[in-house]
N, C-alpha and C. Protein backbone atom coordinates (compact mmCIF):
# COMPACT_ATOMS: atom_id res chain seq x y z
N UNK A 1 29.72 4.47 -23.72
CA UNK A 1 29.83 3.53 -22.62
C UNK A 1 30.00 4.26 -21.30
N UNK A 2 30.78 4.82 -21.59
CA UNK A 2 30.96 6.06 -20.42
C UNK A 2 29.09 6.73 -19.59
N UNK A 3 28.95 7.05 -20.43
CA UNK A 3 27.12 7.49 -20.03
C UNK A 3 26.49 6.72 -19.31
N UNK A 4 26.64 5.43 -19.95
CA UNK A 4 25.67 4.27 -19.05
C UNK A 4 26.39 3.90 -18.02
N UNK A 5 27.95 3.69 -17.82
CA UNK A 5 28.13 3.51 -16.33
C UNK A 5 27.89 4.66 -15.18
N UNK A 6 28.24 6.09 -15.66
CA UNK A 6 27.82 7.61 -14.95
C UNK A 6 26.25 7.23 -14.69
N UNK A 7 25.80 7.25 -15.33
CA UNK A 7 23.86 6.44 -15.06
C UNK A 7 23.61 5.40 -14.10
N UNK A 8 24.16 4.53 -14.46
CA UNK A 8 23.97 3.39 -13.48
C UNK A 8 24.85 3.88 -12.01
N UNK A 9 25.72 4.48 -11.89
CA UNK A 9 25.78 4.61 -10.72
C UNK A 9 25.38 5.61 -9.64
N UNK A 10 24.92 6.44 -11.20
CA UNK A 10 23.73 7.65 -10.43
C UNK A 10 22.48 6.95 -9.89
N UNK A 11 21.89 6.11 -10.74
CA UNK A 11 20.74 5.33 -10.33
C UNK A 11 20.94 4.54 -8.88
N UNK A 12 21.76 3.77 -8.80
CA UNK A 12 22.24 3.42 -7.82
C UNK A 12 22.82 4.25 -6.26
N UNK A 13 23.27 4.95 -6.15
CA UNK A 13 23.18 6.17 -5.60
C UNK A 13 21.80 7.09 -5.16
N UNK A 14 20.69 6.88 -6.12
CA UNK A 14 19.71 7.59 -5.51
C UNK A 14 18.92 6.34 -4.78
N UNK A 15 18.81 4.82 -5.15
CA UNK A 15 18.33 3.87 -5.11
C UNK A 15 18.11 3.90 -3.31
N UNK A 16 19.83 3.99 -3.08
CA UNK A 16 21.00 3.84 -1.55
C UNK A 16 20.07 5.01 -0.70
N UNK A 17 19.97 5.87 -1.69
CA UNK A 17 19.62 7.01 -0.72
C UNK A 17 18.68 6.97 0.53
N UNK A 18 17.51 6.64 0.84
CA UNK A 18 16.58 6.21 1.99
C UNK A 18 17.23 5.88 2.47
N UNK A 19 17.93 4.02 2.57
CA UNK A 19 18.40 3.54 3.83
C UNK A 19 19.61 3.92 4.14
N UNK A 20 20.55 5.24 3.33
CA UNK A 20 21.40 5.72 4.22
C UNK A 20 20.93 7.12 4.67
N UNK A 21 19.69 7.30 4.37
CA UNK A 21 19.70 9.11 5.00
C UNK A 21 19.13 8.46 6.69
N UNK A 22 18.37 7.10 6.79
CA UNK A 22 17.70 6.96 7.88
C UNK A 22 18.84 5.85 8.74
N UNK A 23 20.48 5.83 8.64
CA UNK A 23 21.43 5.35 8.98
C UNK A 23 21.60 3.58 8.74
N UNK A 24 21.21 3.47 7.63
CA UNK A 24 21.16 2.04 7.61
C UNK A 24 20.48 1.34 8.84
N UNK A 25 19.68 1.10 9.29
CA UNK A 25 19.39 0.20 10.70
C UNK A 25 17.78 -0.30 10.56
N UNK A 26 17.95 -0.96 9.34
CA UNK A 26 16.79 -1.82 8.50
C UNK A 26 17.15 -3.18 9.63
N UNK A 27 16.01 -3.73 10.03
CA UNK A 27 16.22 -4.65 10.56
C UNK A 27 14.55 -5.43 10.70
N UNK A 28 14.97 -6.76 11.25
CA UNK A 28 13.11 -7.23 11.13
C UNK A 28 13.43 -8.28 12.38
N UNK A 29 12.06 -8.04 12.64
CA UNK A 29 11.89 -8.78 14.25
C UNK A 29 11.84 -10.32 13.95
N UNK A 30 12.12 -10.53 15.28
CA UNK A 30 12.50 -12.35 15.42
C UNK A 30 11.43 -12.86 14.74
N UNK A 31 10.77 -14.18 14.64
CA UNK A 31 9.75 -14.93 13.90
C UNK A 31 8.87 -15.31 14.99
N UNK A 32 9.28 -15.25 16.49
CA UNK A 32 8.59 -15.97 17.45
C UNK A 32 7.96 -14.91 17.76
N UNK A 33 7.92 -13.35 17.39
CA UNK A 33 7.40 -12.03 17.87
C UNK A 33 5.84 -12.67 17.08
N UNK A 34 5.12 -12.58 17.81
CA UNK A 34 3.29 -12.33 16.52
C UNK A 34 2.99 -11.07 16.59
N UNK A 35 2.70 -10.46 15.13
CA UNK A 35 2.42 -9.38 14.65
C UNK A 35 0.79 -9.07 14.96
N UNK A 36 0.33 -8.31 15.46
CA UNK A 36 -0.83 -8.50 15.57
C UNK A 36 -1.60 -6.71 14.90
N UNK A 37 -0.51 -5.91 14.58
CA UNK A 37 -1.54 -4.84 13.88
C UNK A 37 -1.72 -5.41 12.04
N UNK A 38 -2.87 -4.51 11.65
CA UNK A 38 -3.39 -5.11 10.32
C UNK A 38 -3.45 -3.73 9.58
N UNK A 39 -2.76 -4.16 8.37
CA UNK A 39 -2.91 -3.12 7.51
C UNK A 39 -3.20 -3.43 5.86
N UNK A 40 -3.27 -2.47 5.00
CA UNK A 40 -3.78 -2.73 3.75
C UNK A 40 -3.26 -1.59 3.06
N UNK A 41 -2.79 -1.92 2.12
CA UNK A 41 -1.94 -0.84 0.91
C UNK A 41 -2.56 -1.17 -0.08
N UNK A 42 -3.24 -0.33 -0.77
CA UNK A 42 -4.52 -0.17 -2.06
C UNK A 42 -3.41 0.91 -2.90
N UNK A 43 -3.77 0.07 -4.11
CA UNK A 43 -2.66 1.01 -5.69
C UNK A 43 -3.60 1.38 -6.74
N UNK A 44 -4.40 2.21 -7.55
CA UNK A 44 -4.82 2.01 -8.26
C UNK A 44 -5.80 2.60 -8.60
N UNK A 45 -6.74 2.31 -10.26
CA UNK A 45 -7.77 2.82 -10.81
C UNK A 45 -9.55 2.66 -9.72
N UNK A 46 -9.74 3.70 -9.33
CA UNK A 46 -11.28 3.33 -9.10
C UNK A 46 -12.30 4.30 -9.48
N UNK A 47 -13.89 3.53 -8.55
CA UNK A 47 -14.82 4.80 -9.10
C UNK A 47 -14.54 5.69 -7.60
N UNK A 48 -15.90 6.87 -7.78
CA UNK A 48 -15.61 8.01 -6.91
C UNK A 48 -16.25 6.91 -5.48
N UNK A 49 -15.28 7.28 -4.64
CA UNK A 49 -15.71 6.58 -3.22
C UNK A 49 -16.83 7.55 -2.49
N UNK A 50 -17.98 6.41 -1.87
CA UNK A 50 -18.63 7.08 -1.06
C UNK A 50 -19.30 6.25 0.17
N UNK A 51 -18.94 7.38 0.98
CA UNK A 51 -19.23 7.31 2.67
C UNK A 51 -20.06 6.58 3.28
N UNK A 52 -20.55 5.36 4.20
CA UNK A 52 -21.35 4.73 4.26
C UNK A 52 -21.82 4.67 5.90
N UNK A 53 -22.56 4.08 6.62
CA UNK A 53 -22.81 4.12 8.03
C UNK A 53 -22.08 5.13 8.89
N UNK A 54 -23.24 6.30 8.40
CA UNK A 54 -22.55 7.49 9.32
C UNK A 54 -21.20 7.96 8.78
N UNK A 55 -20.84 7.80 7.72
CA UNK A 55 -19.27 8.58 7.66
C UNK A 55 -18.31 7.82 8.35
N UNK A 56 -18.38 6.19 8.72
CA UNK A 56 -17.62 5.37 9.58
C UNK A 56 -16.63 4.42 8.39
N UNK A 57 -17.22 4.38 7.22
CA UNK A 57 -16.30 3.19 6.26
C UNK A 57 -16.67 4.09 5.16
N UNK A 58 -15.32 3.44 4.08
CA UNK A 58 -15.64 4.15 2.41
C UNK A 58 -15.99 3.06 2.23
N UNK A 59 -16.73 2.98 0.59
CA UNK A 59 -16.88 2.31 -0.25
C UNK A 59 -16.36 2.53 -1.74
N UNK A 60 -15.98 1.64 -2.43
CA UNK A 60 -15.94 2.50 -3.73
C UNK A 60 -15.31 1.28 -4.54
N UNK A 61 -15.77 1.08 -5.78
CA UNK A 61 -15.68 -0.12 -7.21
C UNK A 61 -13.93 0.24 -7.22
N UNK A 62 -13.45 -1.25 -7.71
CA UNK A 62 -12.14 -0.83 -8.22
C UNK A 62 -12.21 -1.73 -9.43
N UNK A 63 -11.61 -0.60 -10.16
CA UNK A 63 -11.53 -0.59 -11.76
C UNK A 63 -10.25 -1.83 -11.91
N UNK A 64 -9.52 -1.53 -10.99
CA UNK A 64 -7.93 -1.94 -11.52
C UNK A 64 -6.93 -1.65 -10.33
N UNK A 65 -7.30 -2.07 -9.18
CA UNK A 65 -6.64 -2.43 -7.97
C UNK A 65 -5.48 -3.24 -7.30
N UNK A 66 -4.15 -2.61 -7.19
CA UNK A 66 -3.36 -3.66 -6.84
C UNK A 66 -3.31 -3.81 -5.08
N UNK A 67 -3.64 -4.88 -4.03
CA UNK A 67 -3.27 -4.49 -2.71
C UNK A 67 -2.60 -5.63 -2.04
N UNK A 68 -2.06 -5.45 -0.78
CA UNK A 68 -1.41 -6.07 -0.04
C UNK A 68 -1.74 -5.54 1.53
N UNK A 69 -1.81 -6.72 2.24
CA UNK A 69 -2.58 -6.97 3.13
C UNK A 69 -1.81 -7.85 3.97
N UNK A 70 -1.54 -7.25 5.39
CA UNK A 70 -1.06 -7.62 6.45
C UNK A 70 -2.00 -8.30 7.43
N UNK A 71 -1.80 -9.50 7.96
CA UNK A 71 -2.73 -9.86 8.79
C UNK A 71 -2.19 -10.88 9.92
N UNK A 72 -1.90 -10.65 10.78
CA UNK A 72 -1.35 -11.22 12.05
C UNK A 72 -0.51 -12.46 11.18
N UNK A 73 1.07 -11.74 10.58
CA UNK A 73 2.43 -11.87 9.69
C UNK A 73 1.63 -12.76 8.57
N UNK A 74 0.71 -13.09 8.52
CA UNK A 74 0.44 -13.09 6.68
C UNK A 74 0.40 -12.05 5.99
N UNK A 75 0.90 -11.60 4.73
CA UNK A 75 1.34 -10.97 3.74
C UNK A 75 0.24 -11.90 2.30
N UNK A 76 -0.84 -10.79 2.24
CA UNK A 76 -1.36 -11.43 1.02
C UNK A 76 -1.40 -10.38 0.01
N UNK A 77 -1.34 -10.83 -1.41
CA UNK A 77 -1.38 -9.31 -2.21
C UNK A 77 -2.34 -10.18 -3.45
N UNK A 78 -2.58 -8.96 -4.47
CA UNK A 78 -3.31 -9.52 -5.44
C UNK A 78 -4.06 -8.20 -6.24
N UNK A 79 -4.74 -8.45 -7.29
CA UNK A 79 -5.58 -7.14 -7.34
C UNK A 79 -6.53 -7.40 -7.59
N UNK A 80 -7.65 -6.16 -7.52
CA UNK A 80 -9.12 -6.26 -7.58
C UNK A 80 -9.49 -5.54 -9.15
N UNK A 81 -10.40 -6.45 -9.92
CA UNK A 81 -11.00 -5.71 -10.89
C UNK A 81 -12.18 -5.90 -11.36
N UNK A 82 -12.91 -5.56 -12.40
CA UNK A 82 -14.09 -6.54 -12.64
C UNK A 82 -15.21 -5.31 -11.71
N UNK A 83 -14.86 -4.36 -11.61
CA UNK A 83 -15.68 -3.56 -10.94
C UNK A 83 -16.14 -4.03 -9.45
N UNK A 84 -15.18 -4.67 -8.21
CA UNK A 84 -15.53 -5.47 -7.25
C UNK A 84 -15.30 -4.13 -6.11
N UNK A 85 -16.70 -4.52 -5.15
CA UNK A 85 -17.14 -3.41 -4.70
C UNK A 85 -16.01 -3.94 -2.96
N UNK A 86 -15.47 -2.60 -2.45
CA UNK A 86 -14.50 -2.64 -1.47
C UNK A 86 -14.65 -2.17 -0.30
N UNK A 87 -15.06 -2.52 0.72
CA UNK A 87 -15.73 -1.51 1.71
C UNK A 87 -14.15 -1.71 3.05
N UNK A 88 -13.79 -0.70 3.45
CA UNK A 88 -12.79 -0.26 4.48
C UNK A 88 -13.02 1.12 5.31
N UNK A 89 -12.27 1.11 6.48
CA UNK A 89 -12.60 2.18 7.56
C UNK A 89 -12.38 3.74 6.97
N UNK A 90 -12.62 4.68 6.91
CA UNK A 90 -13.00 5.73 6.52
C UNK A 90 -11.23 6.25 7.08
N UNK A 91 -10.70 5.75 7.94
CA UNK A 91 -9.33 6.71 8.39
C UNK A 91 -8.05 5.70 7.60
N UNK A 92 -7.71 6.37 6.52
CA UNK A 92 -6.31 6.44 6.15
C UNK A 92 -4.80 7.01 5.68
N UNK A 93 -4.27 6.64 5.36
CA UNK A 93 -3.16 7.39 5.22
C UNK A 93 -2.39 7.33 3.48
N UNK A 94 -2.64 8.55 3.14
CA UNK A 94 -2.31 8.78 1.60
C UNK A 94 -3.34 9.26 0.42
N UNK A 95 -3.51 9.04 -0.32
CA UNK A 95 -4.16 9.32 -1.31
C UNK A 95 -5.82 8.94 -1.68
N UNK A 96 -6.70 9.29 -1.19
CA UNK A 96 -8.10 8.59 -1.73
C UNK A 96 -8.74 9.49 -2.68
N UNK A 97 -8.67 9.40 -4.01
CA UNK A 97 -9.23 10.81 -5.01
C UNK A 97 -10.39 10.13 -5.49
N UNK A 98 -10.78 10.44 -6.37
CA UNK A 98 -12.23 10.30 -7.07
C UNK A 98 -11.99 9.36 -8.10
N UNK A 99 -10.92 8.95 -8.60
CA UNK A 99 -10.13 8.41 -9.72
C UNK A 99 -9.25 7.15 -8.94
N UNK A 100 -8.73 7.69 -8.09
CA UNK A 100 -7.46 7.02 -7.71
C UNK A 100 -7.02 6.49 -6.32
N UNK A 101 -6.41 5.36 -6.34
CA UNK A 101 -6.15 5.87 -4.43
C UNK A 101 -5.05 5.12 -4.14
N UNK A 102 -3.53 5.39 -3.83
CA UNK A 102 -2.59 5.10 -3.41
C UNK A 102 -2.81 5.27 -1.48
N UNK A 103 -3.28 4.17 -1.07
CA UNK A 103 -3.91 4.76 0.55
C UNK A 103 -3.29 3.54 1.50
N UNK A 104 -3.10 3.85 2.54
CA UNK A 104 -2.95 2.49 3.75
C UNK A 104 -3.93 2.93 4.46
N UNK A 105 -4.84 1.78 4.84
CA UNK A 105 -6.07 1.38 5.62
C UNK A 105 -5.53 0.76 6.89
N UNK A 106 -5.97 1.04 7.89
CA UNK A 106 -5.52 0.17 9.11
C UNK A 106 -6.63 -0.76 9.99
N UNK A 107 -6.71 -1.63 8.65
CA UNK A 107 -7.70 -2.96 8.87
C UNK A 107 -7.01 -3.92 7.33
N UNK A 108 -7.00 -4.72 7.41
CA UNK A 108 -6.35 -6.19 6.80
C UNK A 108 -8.14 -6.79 6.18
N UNK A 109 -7.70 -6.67 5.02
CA UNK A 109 -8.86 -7.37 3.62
C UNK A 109 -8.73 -9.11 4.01
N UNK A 110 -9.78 -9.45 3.52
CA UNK A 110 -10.14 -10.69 3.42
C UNK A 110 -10.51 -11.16 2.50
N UNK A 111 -10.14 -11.14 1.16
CA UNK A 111 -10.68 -11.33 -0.43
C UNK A 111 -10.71 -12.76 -0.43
């Protein structure tokens, strides 16, 4: 018994860790603010992406896609599968492999 509480409060403790290394000061803007940048967080299995109009957008099938999608304060999520073809701006941030792509796009999907 001893183990699992030493655990759980180790877990807990690393959980804490982010919002106290960045001083606790999590906070979210009023509701009357409109959000107007757009973004897209892509999780997941795909095929190899490739480059389209000039090297300006990727393309690439997703096998098994989880994303979420910001769009002037809508929050939509969902995933893509079924081999559904995905076209977004060529500049992002994180991971785009041949296999895989944990990435933020800074353009908002419309599925």
């Amino acid at each position: 018994m001893r183990k699992i509480v030493i655990c759980t409060m180790l877990c807990l403790i690393l959980i804490m860790l982010p919002p106290m290394t960045v001083g606790l000061t999590i906070h979210q803007k009023s509701e009357g603010e409109p959000v107007v940048n757009e973004w897209t967080y892509l999780e997941g299995i795909i095929t190899k992406p490739s480059y389209v109009n000039g090297d300006r957008f990727v393309t690439f099938r997703a096998i098994f896609v989880h994303y979420s999608t910001h769009w002037y304060g809508n929050v939509r999520t969902g995933f893509f599968h079924h081999s559904d073809v995905i076209l977004l701006p060529r500049f992002h941030f994180g991971y785009l492999g041949s296999h895989l792509v944990f990435a933020k796009f800074n353009m908002a999907l419309f599925p």
